[in-house]
Structure formats: structure tokens, C-alpha cells
PDB file of N, CA and C in Angstrom:
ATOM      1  N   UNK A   1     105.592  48.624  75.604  1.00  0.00           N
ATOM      2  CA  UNK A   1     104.381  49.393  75.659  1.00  0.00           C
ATOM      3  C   UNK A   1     104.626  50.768  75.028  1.00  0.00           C
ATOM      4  N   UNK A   2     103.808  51.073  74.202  1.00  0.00           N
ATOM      5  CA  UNK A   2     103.844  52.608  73.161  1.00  0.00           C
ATOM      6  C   UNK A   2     103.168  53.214  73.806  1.00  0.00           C
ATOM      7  N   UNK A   3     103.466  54.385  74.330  1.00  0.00           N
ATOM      8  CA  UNK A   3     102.582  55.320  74.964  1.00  0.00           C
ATOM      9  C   UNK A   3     102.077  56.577  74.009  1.00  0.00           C
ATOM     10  N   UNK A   4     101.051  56.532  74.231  1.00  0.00           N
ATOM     11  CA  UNK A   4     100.016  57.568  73.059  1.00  0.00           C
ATOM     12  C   UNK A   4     100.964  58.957  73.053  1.00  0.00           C
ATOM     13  N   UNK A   5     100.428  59.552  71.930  1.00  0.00           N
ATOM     14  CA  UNK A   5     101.069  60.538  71.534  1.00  0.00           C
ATOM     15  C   UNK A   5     100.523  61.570  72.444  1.00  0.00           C
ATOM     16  N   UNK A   6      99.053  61.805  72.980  1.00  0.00           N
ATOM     17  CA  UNK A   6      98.884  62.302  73.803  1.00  0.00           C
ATOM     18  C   UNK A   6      99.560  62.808  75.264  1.00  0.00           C
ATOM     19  N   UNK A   7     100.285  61.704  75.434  1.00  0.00           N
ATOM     20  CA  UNK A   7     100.769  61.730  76.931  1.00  0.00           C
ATOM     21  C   UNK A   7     102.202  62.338  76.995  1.00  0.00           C
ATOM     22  N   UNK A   8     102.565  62.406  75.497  1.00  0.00           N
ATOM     23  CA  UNK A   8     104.039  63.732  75.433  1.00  0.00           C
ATOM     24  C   UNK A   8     103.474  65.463  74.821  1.00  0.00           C
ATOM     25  N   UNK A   9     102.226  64.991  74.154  1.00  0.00           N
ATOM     26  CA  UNK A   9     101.727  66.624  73.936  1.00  0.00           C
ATOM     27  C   UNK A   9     100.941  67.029  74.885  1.00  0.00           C
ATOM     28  N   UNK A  10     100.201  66.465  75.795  1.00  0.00           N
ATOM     29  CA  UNK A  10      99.962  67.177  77.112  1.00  0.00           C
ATOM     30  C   UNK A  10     100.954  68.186  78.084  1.00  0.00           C
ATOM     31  N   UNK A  11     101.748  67.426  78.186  1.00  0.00           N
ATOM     32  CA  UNK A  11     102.795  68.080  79.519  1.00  0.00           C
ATOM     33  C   UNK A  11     103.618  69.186  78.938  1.00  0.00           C
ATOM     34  N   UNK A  12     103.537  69.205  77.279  1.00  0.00           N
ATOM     35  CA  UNK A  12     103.947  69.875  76.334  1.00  0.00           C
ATOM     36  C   UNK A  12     103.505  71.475  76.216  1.00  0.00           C
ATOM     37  N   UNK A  13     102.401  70.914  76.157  1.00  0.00           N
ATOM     38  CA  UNK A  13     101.238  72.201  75.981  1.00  0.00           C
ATOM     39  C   UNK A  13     100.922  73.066  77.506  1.00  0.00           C
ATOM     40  N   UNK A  14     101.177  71.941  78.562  1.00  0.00           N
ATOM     41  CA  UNK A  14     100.927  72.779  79.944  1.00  0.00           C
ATOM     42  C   UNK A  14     102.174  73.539  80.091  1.00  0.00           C
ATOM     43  N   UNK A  15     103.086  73.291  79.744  1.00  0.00           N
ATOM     44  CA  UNK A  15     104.549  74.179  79.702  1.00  0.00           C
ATOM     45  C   UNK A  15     104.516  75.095  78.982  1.00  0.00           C
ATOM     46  N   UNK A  16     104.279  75.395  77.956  1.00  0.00           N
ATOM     47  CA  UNK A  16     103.689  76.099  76.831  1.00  0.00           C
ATOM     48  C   UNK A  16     102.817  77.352  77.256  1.00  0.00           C
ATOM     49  N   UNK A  17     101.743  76.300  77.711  1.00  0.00           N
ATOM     50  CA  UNK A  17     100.853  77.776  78.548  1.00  0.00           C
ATOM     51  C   UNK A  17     101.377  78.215  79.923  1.00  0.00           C
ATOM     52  N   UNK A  18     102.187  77.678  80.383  1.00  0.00           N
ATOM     53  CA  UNK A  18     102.489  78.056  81.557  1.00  0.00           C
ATOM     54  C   UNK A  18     104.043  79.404  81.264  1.00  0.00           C
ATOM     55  N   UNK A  19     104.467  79.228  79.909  1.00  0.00           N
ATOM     56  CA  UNK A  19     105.798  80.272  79.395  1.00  0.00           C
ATOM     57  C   UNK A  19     104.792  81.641  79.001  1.00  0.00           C
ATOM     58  N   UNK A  20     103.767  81.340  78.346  1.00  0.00           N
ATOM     59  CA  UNK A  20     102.693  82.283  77.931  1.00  0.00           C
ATOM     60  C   UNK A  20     102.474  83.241  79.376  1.00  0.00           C
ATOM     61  N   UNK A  21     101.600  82.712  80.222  1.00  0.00           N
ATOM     62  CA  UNK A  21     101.568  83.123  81.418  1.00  0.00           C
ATOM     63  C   UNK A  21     102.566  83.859  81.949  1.00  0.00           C
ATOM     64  N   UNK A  22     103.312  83.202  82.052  1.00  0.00           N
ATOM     65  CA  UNK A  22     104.610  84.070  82.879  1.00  0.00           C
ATOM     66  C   UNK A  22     105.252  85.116  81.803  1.00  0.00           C
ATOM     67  N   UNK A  23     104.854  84.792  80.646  1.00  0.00           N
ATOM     68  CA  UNK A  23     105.447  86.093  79.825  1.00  0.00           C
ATOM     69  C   UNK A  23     104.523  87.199  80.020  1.00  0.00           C
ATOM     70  N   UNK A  24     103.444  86.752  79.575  1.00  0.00           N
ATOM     71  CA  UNK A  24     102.471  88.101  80.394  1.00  0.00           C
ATOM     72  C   UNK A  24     102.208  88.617  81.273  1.00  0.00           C
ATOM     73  N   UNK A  25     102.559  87.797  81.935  1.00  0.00           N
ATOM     74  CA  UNK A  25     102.160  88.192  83.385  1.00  0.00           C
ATOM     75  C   UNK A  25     103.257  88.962  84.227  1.00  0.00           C
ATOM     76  N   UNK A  26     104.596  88.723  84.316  1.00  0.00           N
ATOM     77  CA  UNK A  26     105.594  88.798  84.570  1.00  0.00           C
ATOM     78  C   UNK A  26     105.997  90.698  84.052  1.00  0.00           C
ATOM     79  N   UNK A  27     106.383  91.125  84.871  1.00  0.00           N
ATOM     80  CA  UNK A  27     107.218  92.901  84.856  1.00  0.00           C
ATOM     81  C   UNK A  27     108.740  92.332  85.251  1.00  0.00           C
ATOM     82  N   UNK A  28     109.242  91.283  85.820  1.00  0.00           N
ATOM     83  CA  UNK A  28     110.849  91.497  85.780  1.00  0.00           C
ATOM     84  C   UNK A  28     111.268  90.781  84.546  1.00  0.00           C
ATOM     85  N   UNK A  29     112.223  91.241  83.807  1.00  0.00           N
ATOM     86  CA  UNK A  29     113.254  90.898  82.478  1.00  0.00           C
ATOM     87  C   UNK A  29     113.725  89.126  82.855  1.00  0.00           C
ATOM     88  N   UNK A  30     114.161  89.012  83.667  1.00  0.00           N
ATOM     89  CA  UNK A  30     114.649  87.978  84.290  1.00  0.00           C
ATOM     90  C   UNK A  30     113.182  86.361  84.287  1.00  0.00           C
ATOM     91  N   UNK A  31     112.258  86.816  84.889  1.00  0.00           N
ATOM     92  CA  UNK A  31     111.138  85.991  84.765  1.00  0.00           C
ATOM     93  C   UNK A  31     110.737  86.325  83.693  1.00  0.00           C
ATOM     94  N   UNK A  32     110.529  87.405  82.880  1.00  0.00           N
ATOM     95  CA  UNK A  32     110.265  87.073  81.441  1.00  0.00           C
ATOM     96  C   UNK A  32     111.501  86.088  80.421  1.00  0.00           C
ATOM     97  N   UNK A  33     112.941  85.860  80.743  1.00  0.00           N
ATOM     98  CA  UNK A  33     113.488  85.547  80.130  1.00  0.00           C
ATOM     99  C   UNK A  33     113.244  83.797  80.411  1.00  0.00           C
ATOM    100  N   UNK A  34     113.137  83.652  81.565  1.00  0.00           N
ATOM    101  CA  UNK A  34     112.311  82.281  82.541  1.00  0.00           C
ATOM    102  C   UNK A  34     111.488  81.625  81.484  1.00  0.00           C
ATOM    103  N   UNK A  35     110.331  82.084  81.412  1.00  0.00           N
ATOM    104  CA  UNK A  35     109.574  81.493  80.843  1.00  0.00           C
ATOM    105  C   UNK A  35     109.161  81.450  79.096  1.00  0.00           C
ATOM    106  N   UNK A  36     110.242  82.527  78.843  1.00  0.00           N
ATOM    107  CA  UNK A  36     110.480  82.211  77.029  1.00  0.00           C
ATOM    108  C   UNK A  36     111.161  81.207  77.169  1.00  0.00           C
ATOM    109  N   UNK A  37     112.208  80.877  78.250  1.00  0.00           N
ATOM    110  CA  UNK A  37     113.033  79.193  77.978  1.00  0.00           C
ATOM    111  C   UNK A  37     112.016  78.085  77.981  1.00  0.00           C
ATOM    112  N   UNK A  38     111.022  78.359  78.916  1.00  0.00           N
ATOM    113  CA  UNK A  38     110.252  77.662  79.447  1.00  0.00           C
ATOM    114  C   UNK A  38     109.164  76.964  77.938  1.00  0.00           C
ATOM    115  N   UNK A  39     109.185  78.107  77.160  1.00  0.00           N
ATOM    116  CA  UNK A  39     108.064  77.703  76.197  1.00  0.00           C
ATOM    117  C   UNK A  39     109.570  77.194  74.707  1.00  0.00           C
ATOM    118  N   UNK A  40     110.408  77.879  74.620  1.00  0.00           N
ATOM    119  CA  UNK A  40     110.820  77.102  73.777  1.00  0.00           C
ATOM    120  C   UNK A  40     111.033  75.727  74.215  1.00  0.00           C
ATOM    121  N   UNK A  41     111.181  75.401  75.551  1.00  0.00           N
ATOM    122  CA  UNK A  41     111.689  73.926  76.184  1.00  0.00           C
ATOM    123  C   UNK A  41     110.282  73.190  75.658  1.00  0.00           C
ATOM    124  N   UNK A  42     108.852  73.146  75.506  1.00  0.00           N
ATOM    125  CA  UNK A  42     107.601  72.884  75.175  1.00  0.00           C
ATOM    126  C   UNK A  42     107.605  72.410  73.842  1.00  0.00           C
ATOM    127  N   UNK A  43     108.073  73.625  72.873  1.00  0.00           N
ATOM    128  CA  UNK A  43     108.566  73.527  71.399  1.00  0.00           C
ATOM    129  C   UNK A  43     109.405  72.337  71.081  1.00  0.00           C
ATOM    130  N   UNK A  44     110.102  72.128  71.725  1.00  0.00           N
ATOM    131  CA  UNK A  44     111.677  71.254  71.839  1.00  0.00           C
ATOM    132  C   UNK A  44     110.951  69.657  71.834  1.00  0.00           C
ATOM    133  N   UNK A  45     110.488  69.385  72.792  1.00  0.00           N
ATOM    134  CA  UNK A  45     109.834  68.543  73.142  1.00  0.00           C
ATOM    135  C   UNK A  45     108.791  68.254  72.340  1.00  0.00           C
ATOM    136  N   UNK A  46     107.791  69.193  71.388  1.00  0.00           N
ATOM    137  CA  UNK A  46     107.183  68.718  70.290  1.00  0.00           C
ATOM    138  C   UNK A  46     107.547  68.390  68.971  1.00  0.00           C
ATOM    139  N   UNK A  47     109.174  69.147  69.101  1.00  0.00           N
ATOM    140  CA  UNK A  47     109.785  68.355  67.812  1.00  0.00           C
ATOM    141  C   UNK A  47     110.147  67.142  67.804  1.00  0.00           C
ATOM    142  N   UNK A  48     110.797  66.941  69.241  1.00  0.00           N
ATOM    143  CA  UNK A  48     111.204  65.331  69.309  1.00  0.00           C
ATOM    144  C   UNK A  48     109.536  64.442  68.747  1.00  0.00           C
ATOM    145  N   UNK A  49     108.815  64.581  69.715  1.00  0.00           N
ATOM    146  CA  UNK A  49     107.427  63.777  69.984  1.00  0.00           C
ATOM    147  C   UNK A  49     107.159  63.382  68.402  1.00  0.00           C
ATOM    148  N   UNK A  50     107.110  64.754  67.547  1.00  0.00           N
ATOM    149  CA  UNK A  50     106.191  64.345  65.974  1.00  0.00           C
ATOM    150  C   UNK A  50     107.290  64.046  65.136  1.00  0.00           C
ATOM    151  N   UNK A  51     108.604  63.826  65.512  1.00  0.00           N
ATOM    152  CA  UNK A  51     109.526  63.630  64.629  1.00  0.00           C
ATOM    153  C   UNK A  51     109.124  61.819  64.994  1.00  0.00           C
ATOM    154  N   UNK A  52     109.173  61.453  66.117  1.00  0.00           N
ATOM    155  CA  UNK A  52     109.207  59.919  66.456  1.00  0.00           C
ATOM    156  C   UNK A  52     108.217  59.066  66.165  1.00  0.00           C
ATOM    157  N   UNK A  53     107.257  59.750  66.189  1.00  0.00           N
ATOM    158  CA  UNK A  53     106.025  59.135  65.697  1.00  0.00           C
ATOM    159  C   UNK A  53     105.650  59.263  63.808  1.00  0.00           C
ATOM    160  N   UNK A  54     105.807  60.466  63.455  1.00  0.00           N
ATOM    161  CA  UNK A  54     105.723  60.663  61.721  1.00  0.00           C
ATOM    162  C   UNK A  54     106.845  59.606  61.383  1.00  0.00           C
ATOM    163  N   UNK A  55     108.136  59.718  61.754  1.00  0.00           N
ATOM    164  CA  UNK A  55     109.229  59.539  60.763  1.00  0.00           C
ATOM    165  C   UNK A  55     110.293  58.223  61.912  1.00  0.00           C
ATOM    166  N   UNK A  56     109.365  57.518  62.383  1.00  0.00           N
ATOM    167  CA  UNK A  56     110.533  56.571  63.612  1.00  0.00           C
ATOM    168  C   UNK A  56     111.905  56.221  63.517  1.00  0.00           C
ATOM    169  N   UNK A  57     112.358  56.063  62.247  1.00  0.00           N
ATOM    170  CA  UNK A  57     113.816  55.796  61.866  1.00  0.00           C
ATOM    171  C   UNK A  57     114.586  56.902  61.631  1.00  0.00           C
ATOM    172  N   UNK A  58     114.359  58.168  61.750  1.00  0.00           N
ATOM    173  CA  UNK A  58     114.294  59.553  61.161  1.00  0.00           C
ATOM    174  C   UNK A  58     115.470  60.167  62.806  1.00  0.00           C
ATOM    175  N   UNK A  59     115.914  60.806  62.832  1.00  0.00           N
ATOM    176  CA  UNK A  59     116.330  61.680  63.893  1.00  0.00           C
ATOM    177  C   UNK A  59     116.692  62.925  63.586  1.00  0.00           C
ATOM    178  N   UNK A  60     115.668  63.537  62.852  1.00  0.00           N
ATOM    179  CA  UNK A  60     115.794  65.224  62.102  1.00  0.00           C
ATOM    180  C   UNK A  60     115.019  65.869  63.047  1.00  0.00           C
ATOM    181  N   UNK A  61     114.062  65.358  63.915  1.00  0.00           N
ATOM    182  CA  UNK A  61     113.187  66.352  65.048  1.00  0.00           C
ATOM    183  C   UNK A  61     114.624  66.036  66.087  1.00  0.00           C
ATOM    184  N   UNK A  62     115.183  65.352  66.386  1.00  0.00           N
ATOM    185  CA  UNK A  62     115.869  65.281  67.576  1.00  0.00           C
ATOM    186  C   UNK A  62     117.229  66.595  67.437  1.00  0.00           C
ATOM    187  N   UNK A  63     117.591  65.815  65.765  1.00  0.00           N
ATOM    188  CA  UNK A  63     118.604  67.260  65.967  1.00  0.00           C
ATOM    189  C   UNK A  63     118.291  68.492  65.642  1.00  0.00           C
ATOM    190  N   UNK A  64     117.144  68.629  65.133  1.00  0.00           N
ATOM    191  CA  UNK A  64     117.009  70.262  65.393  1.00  0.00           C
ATOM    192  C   UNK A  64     116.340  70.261  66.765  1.00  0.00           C
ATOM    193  N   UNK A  65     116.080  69.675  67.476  1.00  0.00           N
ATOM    194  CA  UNK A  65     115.943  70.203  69.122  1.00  0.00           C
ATOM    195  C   UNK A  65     117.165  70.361  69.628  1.00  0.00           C
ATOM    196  N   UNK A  66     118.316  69.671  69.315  1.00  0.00           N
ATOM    197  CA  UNK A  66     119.659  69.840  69.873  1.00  0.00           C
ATOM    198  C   UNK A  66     120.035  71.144  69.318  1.00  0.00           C
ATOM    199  N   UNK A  67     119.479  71.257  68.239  1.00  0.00           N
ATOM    200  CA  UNK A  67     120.333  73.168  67.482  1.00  0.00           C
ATOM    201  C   UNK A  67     119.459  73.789  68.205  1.00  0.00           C
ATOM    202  N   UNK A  68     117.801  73.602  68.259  1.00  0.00           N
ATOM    203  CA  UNK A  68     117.075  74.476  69.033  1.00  0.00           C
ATOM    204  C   UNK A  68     117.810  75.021  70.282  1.00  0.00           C
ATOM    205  N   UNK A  69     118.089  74.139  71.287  1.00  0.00           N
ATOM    206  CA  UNK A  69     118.539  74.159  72.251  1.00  0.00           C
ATOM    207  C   UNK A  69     119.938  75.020  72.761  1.00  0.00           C
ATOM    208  N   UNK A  70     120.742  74.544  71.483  1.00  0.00           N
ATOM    209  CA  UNK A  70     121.808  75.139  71.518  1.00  0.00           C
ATOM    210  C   UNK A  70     122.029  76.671  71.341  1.00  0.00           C
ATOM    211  N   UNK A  71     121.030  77.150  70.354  1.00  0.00           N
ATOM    212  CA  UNK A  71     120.465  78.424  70.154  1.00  0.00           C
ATOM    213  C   UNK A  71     119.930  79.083  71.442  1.00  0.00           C
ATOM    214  N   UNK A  72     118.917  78.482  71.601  1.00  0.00           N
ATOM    215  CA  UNK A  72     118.462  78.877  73.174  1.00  0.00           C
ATOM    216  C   UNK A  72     119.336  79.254  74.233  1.00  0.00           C
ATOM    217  N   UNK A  73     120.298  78.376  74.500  1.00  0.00           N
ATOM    218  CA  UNK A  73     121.649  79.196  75.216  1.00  0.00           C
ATOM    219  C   UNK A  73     122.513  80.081  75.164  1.00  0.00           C
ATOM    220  N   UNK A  74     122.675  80.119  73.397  1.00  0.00           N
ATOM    221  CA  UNK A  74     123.253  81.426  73.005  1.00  0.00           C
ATOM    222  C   UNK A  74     122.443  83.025  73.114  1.00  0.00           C
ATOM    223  N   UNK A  75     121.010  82.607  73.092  1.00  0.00           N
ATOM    224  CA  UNK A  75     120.310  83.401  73.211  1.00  0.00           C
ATOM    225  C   UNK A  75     119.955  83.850  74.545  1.00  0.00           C
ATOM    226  N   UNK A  76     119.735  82.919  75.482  1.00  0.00           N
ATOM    227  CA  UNK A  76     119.987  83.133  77.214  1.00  0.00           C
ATOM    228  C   UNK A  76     121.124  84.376  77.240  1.00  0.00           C
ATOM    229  N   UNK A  77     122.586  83.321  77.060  1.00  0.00           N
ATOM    230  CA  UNK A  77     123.579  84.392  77.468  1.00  0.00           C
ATOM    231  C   UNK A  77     123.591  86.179  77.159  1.00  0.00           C
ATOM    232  N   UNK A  78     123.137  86.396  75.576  1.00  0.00           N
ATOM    233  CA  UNK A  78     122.871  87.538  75.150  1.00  0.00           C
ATOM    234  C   UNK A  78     121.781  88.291  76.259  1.00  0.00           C
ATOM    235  N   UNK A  79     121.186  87.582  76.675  1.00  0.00           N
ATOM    236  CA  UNK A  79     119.781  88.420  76.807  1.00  0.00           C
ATOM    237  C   UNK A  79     120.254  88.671  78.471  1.00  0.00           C
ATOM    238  N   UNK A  80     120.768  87.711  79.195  1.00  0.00           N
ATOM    239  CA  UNK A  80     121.305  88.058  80.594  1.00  0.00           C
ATOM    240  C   UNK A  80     122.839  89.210  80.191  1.00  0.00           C
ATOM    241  N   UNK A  81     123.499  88.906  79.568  1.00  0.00           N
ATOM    242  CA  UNK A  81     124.433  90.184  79.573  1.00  0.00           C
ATOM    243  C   UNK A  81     123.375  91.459  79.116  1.00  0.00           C
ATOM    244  N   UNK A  82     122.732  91.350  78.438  1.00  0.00           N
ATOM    245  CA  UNK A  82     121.984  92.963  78.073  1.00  0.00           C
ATOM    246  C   UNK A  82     120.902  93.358  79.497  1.00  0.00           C
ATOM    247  N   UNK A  83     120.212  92.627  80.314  1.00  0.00           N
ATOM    248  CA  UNK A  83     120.323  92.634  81.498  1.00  0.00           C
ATOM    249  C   UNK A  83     120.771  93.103  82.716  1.00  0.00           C
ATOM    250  N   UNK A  84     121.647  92.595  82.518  1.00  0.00           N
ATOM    251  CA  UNK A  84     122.774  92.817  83.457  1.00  0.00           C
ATOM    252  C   UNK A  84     123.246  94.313  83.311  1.00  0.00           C
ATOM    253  N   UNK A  85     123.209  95.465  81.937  1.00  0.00           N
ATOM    254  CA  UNK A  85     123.572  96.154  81.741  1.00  0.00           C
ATOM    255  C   UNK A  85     122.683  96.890  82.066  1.00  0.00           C
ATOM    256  N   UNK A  86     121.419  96.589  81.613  1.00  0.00           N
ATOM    257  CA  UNK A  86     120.233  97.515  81.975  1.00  0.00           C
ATOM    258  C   UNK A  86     120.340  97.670  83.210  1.00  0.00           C
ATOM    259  N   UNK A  87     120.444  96.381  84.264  1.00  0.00           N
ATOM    260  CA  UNK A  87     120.861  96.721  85.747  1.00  0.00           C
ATOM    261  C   UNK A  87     122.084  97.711  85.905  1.00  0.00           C
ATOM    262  N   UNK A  88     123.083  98.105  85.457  1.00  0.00           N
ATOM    263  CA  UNK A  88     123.729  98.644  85.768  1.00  0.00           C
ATOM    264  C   UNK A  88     123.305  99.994  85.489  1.00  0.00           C
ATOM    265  N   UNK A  89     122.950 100.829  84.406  1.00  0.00           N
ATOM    266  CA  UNK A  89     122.321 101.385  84.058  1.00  0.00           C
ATOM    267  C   UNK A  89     121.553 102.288  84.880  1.00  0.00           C
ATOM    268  N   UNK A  90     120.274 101.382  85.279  1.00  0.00           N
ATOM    269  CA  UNK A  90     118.857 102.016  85.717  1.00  0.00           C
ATOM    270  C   UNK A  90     118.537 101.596  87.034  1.00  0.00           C
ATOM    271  N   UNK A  91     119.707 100.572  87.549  1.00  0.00           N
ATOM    272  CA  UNK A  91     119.505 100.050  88.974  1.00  0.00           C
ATOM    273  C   UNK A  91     118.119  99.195  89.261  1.00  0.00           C
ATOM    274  N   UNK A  92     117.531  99.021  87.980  1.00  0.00           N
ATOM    275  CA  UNK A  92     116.413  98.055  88.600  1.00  0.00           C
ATOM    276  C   UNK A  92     116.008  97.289  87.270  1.00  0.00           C
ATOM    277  N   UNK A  93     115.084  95.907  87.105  1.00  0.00           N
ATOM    278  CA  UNK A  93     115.118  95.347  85.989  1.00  0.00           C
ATOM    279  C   UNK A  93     113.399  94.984  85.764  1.00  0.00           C
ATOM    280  N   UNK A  94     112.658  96.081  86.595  1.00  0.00           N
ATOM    281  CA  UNK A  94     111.422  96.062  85.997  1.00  0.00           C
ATOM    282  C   UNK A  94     110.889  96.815  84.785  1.00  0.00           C
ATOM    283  N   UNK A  95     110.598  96.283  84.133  1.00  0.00           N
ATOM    284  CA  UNK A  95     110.397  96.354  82.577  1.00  0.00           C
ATOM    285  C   UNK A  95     109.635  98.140  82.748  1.00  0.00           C
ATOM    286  N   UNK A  96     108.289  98.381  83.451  1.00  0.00           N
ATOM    287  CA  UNK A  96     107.992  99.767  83.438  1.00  0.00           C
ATOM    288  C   UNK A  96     108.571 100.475  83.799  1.00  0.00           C
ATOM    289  N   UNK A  97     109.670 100.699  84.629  1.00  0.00           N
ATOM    290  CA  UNK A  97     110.145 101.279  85.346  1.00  0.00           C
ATOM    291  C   UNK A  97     111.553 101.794  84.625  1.00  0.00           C
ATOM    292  N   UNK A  98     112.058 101.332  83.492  1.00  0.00           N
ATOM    293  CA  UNK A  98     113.002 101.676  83.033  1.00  0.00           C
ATOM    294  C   UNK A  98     112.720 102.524  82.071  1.00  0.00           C
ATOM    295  N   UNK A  99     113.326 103.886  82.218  1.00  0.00           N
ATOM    296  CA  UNK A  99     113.100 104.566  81.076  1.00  0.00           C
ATOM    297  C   UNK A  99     114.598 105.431  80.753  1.00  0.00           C
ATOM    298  N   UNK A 100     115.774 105.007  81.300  1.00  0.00           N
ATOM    299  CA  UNK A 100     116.523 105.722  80.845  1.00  0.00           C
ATOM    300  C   UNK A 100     117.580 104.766  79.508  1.00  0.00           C
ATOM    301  N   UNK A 101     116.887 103.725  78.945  1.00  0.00           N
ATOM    302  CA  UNK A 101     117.416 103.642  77.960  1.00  0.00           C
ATOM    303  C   UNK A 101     117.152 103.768  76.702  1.00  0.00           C
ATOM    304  N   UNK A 102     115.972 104.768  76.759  1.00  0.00           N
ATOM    305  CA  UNK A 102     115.324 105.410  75.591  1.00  0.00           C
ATOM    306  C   UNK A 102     116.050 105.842  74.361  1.00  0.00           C
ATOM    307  N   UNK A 103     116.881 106.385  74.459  1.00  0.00           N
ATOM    308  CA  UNK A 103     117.593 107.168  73.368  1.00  0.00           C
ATOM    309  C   UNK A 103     119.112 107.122  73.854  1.00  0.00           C
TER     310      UNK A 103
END
């Protein structure tokens, strides 16, 4: 049984808007960093989906979701060590509230 293309870009797109959300919505660094994973994980998942369906014998959406991915972690780690510093820093990791790393 082939399941419509629909039923992997749905859950796709609710993740998607749900990284949106929490990026806007969100004042701690930490839940903003949450839900940028959250929406590239959305992305990830639409490369696989239109790689399998355009190109079925093809596995060029799969491995650039694996580099996606892999990127994504390198990019996690960066962004929690710079974090982590700002915490040390300013003692707190709400985004308005920091102003001593201005200059």
C-alpha cells in the first residue's frame, strides 16, 4: 500500500509551523534553539518525501538529509557553547534581557 504524498507533507508542515511558533514566540535562546531544530527536522523530512516520490531509485534527498542533519548538530553544538557563555557572562539567557554583550 503507497501512502499519498499528503500524509508525509502534513505532519511536515505542522512541525514546521510549530518551529515558526516557538521561534517567535519564545524569549529563551535555548527554546529558540528548540525549535529551529524543530523546523529544520520538517525540512529534512521534505527532502526525503520529494526525493522518493520525483526520483524512487534516486537516494540524493536521503543523503542530503543525512548532511542536513549532520550540519544541524554541528550547528546545535556551536550555538549551545555560545550559550552557555552568554550564561556565564550575563547570568541569564533571555534574549531581552541581555545587554552586556553589546560591544
Amino acid at each position: 500500500m503507497k501512502l499519498s504524498l499528503l500524509m508525509y507533507l502534513i505532519p511536515s508542515l505542522i512541525m514546521f509551523g510549530c518551529g515558526v511558533y516557538g521561534f517567535i514566540t519564545r524569549k529563551n535562546m535555548i527554546a529558540m534553539l528548540i525549535s529551529l531544530e524543530l523546523m529544520l527536522n520538517a525540512v529534512d523530512i521534505n527532502f526525503a518525501v520529494f526525493n522518493r516520490y520525483l526520483f524512487p531509485a534516486g537516494h540524493e534527498g536521503m543523503f542530503f538529509s543525512l548532511f542536513a542533519i549532520a550540519i544541524a548538530a554541528a550547528e546545535t553544538a556551536v550555538a549551545i557553547a555560545i550559550i552557555i557563555n552568554v550564561y556565564r557572562v550575563a547570568k541569564k539567557v533571555d534574549i531581552n534581557q541581555i545587554t552586556k554583550m553589546k560591544f
